[in-house]
Protein backbone atom coordinates (compact mmCIF):
# COMPACT_ATOMS: atom_id res chain seq x y z
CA UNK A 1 26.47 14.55 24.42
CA UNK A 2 26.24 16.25 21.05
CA UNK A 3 23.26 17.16 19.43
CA UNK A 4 20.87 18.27 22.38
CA UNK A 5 19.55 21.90 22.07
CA UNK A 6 20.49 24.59 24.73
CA UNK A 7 18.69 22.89 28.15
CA UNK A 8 18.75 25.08 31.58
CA UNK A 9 22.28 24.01 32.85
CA UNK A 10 21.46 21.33 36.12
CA UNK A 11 18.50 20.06 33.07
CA UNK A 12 21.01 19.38 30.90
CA UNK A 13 23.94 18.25 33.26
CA UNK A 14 21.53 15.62 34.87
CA UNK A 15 20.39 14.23 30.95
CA UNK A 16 23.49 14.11 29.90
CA UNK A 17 25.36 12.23 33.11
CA UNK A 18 21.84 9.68 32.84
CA UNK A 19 22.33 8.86 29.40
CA UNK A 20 25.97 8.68 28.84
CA UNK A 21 26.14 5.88 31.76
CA UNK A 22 24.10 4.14 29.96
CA UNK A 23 26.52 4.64 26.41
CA UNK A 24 24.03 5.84 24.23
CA UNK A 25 24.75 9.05 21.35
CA UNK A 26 22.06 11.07 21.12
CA UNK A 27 23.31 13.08 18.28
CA UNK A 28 24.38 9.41 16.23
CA UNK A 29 20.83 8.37 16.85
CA UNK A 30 19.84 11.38 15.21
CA UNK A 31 22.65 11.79 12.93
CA UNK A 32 21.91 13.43 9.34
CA UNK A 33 23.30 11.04 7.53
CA UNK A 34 21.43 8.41 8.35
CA UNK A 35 18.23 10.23 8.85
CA UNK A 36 18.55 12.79 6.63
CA UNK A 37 19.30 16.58 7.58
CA UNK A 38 15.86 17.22 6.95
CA UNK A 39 14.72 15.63 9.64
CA UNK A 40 17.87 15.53 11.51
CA UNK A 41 16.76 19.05 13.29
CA UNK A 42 12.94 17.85 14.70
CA UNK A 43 14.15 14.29 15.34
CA UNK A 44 17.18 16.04 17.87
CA UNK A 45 14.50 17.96 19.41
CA UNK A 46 12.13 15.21 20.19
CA UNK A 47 14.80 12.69 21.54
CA UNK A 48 15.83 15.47 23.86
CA UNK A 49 12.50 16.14 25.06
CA UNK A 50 12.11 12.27 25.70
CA UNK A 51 15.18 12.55 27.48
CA UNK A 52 14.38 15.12 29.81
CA UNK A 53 10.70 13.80 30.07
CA UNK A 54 12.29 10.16 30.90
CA UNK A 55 14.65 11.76 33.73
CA UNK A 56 12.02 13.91 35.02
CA UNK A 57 9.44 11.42 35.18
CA UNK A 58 11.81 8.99 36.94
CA UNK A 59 13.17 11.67 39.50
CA UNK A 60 9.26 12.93 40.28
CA UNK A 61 8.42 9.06 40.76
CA UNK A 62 10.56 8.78 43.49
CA UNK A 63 9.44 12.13 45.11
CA UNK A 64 5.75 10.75 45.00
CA UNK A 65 6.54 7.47 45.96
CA UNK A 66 5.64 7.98 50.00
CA UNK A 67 2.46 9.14 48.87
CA UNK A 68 0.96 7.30 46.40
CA UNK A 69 2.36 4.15 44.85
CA UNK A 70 -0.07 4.16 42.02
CA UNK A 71 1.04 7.24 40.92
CA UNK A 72 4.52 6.43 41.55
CA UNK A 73 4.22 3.38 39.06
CA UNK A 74 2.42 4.98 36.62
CA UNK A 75 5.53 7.80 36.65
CA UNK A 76 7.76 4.47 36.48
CA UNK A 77 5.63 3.22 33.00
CA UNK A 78 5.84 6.83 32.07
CA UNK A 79 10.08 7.00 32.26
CA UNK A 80 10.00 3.79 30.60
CA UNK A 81 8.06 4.59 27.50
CA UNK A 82 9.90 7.50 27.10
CA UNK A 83 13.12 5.71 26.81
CA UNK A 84 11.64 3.00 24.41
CA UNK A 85 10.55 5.87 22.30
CA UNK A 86 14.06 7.73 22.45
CA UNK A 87 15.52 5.02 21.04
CA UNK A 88 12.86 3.83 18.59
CA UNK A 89 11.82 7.39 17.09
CA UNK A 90 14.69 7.30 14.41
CA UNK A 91 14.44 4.08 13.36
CA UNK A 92 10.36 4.31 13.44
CA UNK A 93 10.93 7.40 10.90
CA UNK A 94 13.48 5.43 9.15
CA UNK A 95 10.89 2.82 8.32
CA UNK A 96 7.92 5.49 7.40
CA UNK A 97 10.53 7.07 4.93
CA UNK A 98 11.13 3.81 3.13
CA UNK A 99 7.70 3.36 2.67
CA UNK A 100 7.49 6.68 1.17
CA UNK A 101 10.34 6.23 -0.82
CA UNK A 102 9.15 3.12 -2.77
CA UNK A 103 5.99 4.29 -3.59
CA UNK A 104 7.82 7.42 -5.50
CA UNK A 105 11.20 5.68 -6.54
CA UNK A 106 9.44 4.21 -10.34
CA UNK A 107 8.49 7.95 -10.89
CA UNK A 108 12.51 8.74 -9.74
CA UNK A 109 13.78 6.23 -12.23
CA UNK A 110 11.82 7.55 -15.00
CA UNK A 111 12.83 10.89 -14.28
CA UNK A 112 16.60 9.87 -14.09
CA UNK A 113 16.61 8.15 -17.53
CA UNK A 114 17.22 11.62 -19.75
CA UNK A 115 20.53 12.02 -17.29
CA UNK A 116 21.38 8.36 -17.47
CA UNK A 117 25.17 9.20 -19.39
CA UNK A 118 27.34 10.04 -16.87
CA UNK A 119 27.27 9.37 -13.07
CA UNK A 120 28.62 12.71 -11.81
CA UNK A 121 25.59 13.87 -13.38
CA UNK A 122 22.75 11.59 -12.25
CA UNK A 123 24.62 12.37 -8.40
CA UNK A 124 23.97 16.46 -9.15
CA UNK A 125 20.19 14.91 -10.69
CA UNK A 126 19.30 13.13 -7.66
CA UNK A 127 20.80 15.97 -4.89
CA UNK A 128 18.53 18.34 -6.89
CA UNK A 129 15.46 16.60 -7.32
CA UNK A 130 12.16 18.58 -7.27
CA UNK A 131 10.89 18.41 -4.25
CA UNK A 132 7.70 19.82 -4.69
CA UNK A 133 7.54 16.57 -7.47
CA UNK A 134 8.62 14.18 -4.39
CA UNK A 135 7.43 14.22 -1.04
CA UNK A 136 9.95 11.50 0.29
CA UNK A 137 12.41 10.90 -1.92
CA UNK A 138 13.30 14.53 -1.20
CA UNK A 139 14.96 13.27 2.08
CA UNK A 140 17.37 11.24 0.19
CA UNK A 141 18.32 13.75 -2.15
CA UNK A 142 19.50 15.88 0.79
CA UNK A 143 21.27 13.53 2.47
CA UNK A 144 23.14 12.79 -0.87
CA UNK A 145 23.60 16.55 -1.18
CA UNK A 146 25.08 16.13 2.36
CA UNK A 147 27.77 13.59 1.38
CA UNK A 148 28.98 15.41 -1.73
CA UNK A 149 28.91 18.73 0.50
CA UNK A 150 31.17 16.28 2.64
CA UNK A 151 33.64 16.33 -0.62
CA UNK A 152 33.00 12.61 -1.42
CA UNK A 153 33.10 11.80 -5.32
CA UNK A 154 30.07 11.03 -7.24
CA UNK A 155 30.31 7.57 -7.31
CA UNK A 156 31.44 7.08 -3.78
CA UNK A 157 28.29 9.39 -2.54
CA UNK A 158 25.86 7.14 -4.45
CA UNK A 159 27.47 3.64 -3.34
CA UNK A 160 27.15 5.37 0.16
CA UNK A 161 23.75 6.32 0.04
CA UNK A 162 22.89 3.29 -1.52
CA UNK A 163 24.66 1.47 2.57
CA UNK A 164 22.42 4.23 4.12
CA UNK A 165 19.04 4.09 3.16
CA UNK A 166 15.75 2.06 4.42
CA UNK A 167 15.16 1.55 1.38
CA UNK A 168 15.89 -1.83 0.06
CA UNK A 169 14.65 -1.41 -3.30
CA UNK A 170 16.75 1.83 -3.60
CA UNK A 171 19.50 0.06 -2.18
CA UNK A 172 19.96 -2.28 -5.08
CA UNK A 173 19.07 -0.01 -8.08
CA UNK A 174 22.23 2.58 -6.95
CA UNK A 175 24.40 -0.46 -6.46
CA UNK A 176 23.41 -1.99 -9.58
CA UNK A 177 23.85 1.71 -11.43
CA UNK A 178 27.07 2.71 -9.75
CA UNK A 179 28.44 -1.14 -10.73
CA UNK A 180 27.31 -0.82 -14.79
CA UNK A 181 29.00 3.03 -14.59
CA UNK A 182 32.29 1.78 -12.76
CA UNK A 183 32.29 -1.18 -15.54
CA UNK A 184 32.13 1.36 -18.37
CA UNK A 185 28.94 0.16 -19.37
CA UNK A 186 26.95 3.04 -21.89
CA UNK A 187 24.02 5.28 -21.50
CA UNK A 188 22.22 3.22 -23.65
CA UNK A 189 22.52 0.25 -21.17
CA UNK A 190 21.79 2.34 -18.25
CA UNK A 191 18.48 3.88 -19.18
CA UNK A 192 17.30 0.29 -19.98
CA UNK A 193 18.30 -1.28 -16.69
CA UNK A 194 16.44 2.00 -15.15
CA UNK A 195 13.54 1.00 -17.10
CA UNK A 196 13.53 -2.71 -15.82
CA UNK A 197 13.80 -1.46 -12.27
CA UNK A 198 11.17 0.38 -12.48
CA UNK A 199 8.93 -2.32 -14.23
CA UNK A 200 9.82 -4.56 -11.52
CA UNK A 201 9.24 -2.22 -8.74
CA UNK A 202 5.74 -1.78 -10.27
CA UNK A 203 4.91 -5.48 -10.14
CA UNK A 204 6.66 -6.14 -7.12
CA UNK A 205 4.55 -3.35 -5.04
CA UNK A 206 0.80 -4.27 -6.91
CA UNK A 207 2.16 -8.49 -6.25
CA UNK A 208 2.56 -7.75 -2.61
CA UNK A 209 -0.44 -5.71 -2.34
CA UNK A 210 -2.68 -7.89 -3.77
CA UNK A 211 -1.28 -10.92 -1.62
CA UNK A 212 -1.73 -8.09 1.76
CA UNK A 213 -5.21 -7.66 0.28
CA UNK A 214 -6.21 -11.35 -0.38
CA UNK A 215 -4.83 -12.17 3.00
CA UNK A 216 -6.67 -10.03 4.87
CA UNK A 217 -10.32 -10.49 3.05
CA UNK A 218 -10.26 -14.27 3.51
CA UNK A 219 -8.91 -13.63 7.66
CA UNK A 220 -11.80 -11.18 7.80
CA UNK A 221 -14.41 -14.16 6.20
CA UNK A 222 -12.99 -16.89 8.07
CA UNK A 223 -13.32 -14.46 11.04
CA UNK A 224 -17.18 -13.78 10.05
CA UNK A 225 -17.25 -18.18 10.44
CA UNK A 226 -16.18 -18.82 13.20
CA UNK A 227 -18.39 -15.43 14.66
CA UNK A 228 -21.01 -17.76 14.36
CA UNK A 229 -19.70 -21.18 15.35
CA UNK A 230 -18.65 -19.65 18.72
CA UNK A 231 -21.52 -18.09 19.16
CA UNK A 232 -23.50 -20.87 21.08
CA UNK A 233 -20.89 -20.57 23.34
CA UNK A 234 -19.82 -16.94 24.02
CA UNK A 235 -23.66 -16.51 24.37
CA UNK A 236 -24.88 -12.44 24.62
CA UNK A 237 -21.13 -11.49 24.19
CA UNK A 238 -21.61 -12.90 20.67
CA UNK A 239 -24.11 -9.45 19.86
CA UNK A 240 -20.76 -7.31 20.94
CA UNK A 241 -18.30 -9.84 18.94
CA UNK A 242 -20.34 -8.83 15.98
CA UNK A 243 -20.08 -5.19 16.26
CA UNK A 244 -16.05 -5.74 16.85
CA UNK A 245 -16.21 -7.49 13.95
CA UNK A 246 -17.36 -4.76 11.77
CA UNK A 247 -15.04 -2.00 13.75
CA UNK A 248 -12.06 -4.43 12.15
CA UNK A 249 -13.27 -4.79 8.80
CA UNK A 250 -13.41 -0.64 8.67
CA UNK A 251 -9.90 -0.86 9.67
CA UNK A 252 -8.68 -3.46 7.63
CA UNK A 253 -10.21 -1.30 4.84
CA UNK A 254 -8.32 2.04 5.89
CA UNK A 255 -5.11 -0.29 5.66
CA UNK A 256 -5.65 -1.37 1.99
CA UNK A 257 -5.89 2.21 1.30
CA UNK A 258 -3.02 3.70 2.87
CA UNK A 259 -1.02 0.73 1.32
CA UNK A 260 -2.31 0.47 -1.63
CA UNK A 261 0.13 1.75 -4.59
CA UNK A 262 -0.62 4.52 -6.35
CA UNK A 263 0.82 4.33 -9.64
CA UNK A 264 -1.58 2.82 -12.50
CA UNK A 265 -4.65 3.35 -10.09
CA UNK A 266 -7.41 5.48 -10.63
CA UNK A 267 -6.57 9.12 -9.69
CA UNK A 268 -8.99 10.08 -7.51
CA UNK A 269 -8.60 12.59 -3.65
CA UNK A 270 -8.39 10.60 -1.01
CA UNK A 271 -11.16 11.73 0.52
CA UNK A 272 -13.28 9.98 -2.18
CA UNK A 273 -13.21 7.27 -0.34
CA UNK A 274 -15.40 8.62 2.26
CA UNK A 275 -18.38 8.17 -0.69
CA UNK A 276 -17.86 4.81 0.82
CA UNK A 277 -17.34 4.70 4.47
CA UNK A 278 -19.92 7.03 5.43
CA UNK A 279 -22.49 5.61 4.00
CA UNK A 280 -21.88 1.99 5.10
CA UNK A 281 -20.83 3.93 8.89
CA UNK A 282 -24.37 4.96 8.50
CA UNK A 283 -26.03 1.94 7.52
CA UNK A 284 -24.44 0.01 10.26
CA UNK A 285 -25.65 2.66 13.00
CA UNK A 286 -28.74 2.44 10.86
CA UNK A 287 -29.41 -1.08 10.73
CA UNK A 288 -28.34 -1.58 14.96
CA UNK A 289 -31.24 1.00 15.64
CA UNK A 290 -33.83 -0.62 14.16
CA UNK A 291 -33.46 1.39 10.59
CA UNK A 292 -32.84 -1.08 7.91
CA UNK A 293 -35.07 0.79 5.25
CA UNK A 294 -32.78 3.67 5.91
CA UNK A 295 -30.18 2.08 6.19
CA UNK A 296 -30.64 0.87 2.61
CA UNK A 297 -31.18 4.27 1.51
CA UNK A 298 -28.10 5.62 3.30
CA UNK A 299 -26.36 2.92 0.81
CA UNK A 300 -27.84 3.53 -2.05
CA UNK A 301 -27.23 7.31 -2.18
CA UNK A 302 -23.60 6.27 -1.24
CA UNK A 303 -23.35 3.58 -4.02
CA UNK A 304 -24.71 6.32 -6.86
CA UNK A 305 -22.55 9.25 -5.40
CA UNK A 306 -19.80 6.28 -5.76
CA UNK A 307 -20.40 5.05 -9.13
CA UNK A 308 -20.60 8.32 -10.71
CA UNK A 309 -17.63 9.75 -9.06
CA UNK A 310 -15.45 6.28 -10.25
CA UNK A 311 -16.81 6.68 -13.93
CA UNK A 312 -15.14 10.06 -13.77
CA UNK A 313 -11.91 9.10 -12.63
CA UNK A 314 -11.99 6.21 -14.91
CA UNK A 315 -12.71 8.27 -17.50
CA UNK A 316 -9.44 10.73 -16.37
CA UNK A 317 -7.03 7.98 -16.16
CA UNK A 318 -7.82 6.60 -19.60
CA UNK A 319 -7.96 10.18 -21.18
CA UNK A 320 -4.63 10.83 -19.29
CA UNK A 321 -2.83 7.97 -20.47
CA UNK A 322 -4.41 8.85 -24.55
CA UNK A 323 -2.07 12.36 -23.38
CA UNK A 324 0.75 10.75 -22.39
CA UNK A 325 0.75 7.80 -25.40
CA UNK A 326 0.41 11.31 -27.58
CA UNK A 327 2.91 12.85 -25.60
CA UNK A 328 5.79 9.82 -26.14
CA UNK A 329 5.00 10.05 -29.87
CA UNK A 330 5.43 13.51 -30.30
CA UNK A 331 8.80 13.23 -28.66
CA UNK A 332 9.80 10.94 -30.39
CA UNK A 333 9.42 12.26 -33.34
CA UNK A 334 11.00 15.77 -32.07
CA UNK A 335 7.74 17.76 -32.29
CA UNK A 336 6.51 19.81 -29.29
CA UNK A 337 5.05 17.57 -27.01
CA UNK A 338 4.42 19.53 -23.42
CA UNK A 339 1.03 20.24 -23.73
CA UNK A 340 -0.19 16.54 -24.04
CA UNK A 341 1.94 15.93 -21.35
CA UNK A 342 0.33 18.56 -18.90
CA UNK A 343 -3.16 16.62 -20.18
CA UNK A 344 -1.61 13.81 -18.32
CA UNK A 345 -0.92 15.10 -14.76
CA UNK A 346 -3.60 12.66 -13.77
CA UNK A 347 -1.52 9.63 -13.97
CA UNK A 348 0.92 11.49 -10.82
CA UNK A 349 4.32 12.02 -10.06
CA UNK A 350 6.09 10.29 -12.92
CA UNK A 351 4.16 12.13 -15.05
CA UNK A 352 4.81 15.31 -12.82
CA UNK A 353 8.71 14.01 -12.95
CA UNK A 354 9.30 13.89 -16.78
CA UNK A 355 7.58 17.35 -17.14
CA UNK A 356 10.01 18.99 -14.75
CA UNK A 357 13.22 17.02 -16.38
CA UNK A 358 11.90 18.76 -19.74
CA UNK A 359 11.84 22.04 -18.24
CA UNK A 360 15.46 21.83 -16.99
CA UNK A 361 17.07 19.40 -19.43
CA UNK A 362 15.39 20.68 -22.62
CA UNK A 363 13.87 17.73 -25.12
CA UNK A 364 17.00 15.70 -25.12
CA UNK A 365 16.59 12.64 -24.21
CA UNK A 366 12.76 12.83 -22.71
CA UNK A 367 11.32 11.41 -25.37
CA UNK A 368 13.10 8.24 -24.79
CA UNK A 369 11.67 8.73 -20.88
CA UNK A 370 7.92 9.22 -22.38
CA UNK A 371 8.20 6.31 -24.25
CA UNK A 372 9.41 4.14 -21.19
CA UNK A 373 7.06 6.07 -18.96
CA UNK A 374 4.10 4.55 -21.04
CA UNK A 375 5.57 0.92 -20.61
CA UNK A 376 5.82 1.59 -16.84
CA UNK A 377 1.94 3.31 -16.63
CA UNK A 378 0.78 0.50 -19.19
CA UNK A 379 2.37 -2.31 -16.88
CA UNK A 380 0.82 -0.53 -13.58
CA UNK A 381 -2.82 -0.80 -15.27
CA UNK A 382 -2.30 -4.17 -16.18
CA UNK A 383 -1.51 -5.10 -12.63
CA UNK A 384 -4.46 -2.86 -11.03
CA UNK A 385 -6.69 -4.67 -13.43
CA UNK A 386 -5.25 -7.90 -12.27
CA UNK A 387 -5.57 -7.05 -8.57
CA UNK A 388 -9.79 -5.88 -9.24
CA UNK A 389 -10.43 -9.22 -11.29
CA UNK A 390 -8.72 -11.34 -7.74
CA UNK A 391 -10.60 -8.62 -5.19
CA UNK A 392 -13.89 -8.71 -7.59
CA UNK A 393 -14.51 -12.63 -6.19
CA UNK A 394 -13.51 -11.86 -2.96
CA UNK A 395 -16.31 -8.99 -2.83
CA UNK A 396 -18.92 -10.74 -3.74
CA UNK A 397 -17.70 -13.56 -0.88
CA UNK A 398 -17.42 -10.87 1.94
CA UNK A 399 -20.98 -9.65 0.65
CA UNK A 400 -22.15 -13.38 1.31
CA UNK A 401 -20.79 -13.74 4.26
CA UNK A 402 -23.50 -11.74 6.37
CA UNK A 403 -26.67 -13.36 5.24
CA UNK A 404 -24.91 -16.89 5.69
CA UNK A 405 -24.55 -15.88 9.24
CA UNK A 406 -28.07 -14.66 9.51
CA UNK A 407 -29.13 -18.27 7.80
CA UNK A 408 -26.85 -19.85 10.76
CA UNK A 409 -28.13 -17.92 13.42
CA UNK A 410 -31.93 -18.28 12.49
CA UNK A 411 -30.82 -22.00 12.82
CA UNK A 412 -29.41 -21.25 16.14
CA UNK A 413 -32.47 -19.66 17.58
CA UNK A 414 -34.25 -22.00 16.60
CA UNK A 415 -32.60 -24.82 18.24
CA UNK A 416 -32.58 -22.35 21.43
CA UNK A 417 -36.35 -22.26 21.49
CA UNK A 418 -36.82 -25.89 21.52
CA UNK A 419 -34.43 -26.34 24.10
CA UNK A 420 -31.49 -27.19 22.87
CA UNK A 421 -28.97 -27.75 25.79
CA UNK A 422 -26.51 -24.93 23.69
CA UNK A 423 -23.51 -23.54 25.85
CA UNK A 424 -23.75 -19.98 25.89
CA UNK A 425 -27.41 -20.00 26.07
CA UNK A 426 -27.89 -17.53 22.85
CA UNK A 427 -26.57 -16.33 19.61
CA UNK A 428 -26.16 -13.18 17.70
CA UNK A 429 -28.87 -11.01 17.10
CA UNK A 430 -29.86 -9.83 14.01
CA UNK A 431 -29.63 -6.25 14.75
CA UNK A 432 -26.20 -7.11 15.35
CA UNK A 433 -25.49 -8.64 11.85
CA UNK A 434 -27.29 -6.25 9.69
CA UNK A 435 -25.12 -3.61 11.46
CA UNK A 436 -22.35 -6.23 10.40
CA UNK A 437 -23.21 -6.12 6.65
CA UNK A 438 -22.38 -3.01 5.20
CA UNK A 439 -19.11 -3.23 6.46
CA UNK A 440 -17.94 -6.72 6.00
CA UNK A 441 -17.38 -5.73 1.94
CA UNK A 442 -15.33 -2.56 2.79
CA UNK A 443 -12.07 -4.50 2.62
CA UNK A 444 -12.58 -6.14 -0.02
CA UNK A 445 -14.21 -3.73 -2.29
CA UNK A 446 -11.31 -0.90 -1.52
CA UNK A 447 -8.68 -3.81 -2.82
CA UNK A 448 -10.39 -3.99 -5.96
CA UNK A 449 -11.52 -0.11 -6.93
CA UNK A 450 -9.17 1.92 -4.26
CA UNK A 451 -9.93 5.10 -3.38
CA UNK A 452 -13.25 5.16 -5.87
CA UNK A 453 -14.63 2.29 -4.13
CA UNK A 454 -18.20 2.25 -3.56
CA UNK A 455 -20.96 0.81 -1.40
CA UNK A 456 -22.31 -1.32 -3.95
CA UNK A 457 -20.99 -5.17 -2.01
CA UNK A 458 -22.16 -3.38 1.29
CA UNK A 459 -26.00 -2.78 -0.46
CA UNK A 460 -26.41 -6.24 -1.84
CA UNK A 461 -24.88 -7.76 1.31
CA UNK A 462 -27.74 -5.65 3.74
CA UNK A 463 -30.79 -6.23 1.26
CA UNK A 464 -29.74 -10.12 1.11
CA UNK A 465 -29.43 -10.02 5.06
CA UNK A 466 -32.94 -8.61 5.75
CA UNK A 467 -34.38 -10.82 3.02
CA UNK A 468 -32.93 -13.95 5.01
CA UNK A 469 -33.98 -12.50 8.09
CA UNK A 470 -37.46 -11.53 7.23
C-alpha cells in the first residue's frame, strides 16, 4: 500500500494485508492532487495512525474479550470509529478547504485581473500566489504548481484543477476563464468577467448568510415559544430546558461568526467579540444566582466597552475605503498611489492582494484592479448594510422574546396556585429566564454587527425581564 510511513515490519505487514482485503488506497485517499501536497504529508500520517489504531484496537478487543465484554465492545466502537475516520479525514479536509477557499477567492480574482492577458501567465500567477496574502487558497496554488511540475500545459493544468477542487465556485470561474482564453476572447473581456465573478461571489456569500442567519434567529424564537407552551407539561425540567436554551443561542451565535463573510464587514480581531459574550456569560450566571442588579451592570460595562470599540472599527473601515477610493484614482491617473493603498489594509486580503501584485507586476494594469476592487468593497458594504437592516428587526424580536415568556409564565403560576389541574405541575422559574435573557439576542445581534457586536439587545432584554417580573 503506498503512501504509509516506515511502520515496525509485522505493524505494517498486518495494516497493510487488513486494508488491502478490504480494496481501499491509502495513498489515493491521500493523494496530492486531490488534497493538495500541502497537506498530502500530515493527512498520510494520520490515516496511517488510524490504521494501525483501527487494527490494534480490533486485535486487543479480542484478547480482552474473556475478561471483560464491556471493555471488549468499547475496543469494538473504538476500531470502528477509527475506520469511519480513515476514510472521512480527506474528504472532511476537503470540505474545510472549500470553505476557506471561497471566503478568499473575490480577493484572488481581484488580484488576477492585472495578469488577465494571457493564460500561461495567470497559471504561473495562481502557482505563485502569496501565501502569506492567502491562507487557503495557498493549497490550490500548490497543487496547480504540482500539475504543471507534472509537465501539463497551462490551460490543461487550470481545466484540471478546475475537475479537482471542493470548490464549486472556483470550479466554474477557471472553466469559464480557460473557455473565453481557448475562444480567443481579449484581456479586456477577461478582467471584466473576473470582475463579475467576484461581484457575484460577494452577493452570493452575504445572500446565503443572511438567509443562515434569519433562519436560525426565528428557530431560536420559535424555540423560546414553545419553551413556554410545554412548560405546563415538562413541569421542573422546564427550569433546565431554559438554561439549554440559552447554551444554544451562545452557539448559534459562535456559528454566525465563524460563517459570517468577511469582506465589506467591519474589520475588527476576532476576539472583539468576546466584548459581547462575556458579559452576557456573566449576566446569565448573574441573573441564575440571584444577581440581577449585577447582572445589569456586567451588561452595561459590556455594552459601552462594545459601542466604543464598534465606533472605532466603523470609523477604520470608512477611512480605509476613503484610502482605497484615493488609491483607484491615483492609479488611474498614473500617479503614485501605494501609500493610500497601505492606508487601506483594513478592508483585508484583497486589499493585501492588489498591494503585493503592484510590488511584483509594477503599476501596469493595477489601477484597472483598484478601480474594480472599489466596486467589489462598495458592493460588500452594501450587502453588510442590507444584512444589519434584516438582523436589526430580528434583534429587537429575540430581545422580546424573554419578558414575553416571563409575562406567560407569571400567567402560569398563577393558574398553578389556584389549582389549575396543569400537567407537569409547574413552569419555569424566573431565575431561569433572566439567566435566559442576555443570551437569547446573541444570535441575532452578531448577524447584524459581526464581530463588533455588543450587549446592547441582551441589556434591554434583562431590564424588560425584571421589570415584568417585579
Amino acid at each position: 500500500m503506498r503512501g504509509l510511513p516506515p511502520l515496525p515490519g509485522a505493524l505494517k505487514r498486518l495494516v497493510h494485508e487488513f486494508y488491502d482485503q478490504l480494496g481501499y488506497d491509502t495513498a489515493r485517499l491521500a493523494d496530492p492532487e486531490l488534497v493538495g501536497p500541502i497537506a498530502a504529508p500530515t493527512l498520510r500520517l494520520a490515516i496511517a495512525f488510524l490504521a494501525s489504531l483501527a487494527v490494534a484496537s480490533s486485535v486487543t478487543a479480542l484478547l480482552v474479550l474473556p475478561f471483560s465484554l464491556t471493555h471488549s465492545l468499547a475496543l469494538v466502537a473504538l476500531s470502528g470509529a477509527s475506520v469511519l475516520l480513515y476514510h472521512g479525514l480527506p474528504r472532511i479536509w476537503r470540505s474545510v478547504l472549500a470553505s476557506g477557499i471561497e471566503q478568499e477567492l473575490p480577493a484572488v480574482l481581484v488580484y488576477l485581473v492585472p495578469y488577465s492577458a494571457s493564460p500561461k501567465y495567470i497559471a504561473d500567477v495562481i502557482a505563485g500566489l502569496p501565501s502569506g496574502v492567502f491562507r487557503w487558497f495557498r493549497h490550490e496554488s500548490a497543487r496547480l504548481r504540482l500539475l504543471l511540475d507534472m509537465g501539463l500545459d497551462p490551460v490543461t493544468a487550470l481545466r484540471r484543477l478546475a475537475e479537482t477542487t471542493p470548490s464549486r465556485r472556483l470550479r466554474e470561474v477557471l472553466a469559464e476563464y480557460t473557455s473565453l482564453q481557448l475562444l480567443g476572447a481579449q484581456s479586456s473581456q477577461a478582467s471584466i468577467r473576473l470582475l463579475d465573478r467576484a461581484i457575484t461571489i460577494v452577493r452570493e456569500k452575504w445572500h446565503q448568510y443572511r438567509e443562515a442567519g434569519r433562519a436560525i434567529v426565528e428557530l431560536s424564537a420559535a424555540g423560546l415559544v414553545s419553551l413556554v407552551a410545554l412548560a405546563p407539561m415538562i413541569g421542573p425540567a422546564s427550569g433546565a430546558a431554559s438554561l439549554g436554551a440559552g447554551v444554544v443561542m451562545l452557539v448559534a451565535g459562535l456559528y454566525l461568526l465563524s460563517a459570517r463573510p468577511r469582506l465589506g464587514d467591519y474589520p475588527a480581531s476576532p476576539a472583539l467579540v468576546g466584548v459581547l459574550i462575556a458579559p452576557s456569560i456573566a449576566a446569565s450566571l448573574l441573573a441564575l444566582y440571584g444577581r440581577p442588579i449585577l447582572a445589569v451592570l456586567a451588561l452595561l460595562a459590556g455594552t459601552v466597552a462594545g459601542e466604543v470599540l464598534h465606533r472605532r472599527a466603523a470609523s477604520r473601515l470608512a477611512s480605509a475605503i476613503k484610502s482605497l477610493r484615493l488609491a483607484a484614482e491615483k492609479a488611474r491617473l498614473g500617479l503614485e498611489y501605494t501609500g493610500e493603498l497601505a492606508q487601506a489594509l483594513p478592508l483585508g486580503a484583497p486589499v493585501r492582494a492588489v498591494l503585493e501584485a503592484s510590488r511584483v507586476a509594477g503599476s501596469i494594469g493595477v489601477g484597472q484592479a483598484l478601480v474594480r476592487l472599489v466596486r467589489v468593497v462598495e458592493e460588500a458594504e452594501e450587502q453588510r448594510r442590507r444584512a444589519s437592516l434584516e438582523a436589526a428587526v430580528l434583534e429587537a424580536i429575540s430581545a422580546a422574546s424573554p419578558p414575553v415568556m416571563a409575562l406567560a409564565v407569571a400567567r402560569l403560576n398563577q393558574l398553578l396556585a389556584a389549582g389549575a389541574p396543569l400537567l407537569g405541575g409547574g413552569a419555569i422559574s424566573s431565575g431561569a429566564i433572566l439567566a435566559l435573557a442576555p443570551l437569547a439576542p446573541i444570535p441575532a445581534s452578531i448577524l447584524r454587527r459581526g464581530r463588533t457586536a455588543t450587549a446592547l439587545a441582551g441589556l434591554a432584554s434583562l431590564v424588560l425581564t425584571l421589570y415584568v417580573a417585579s
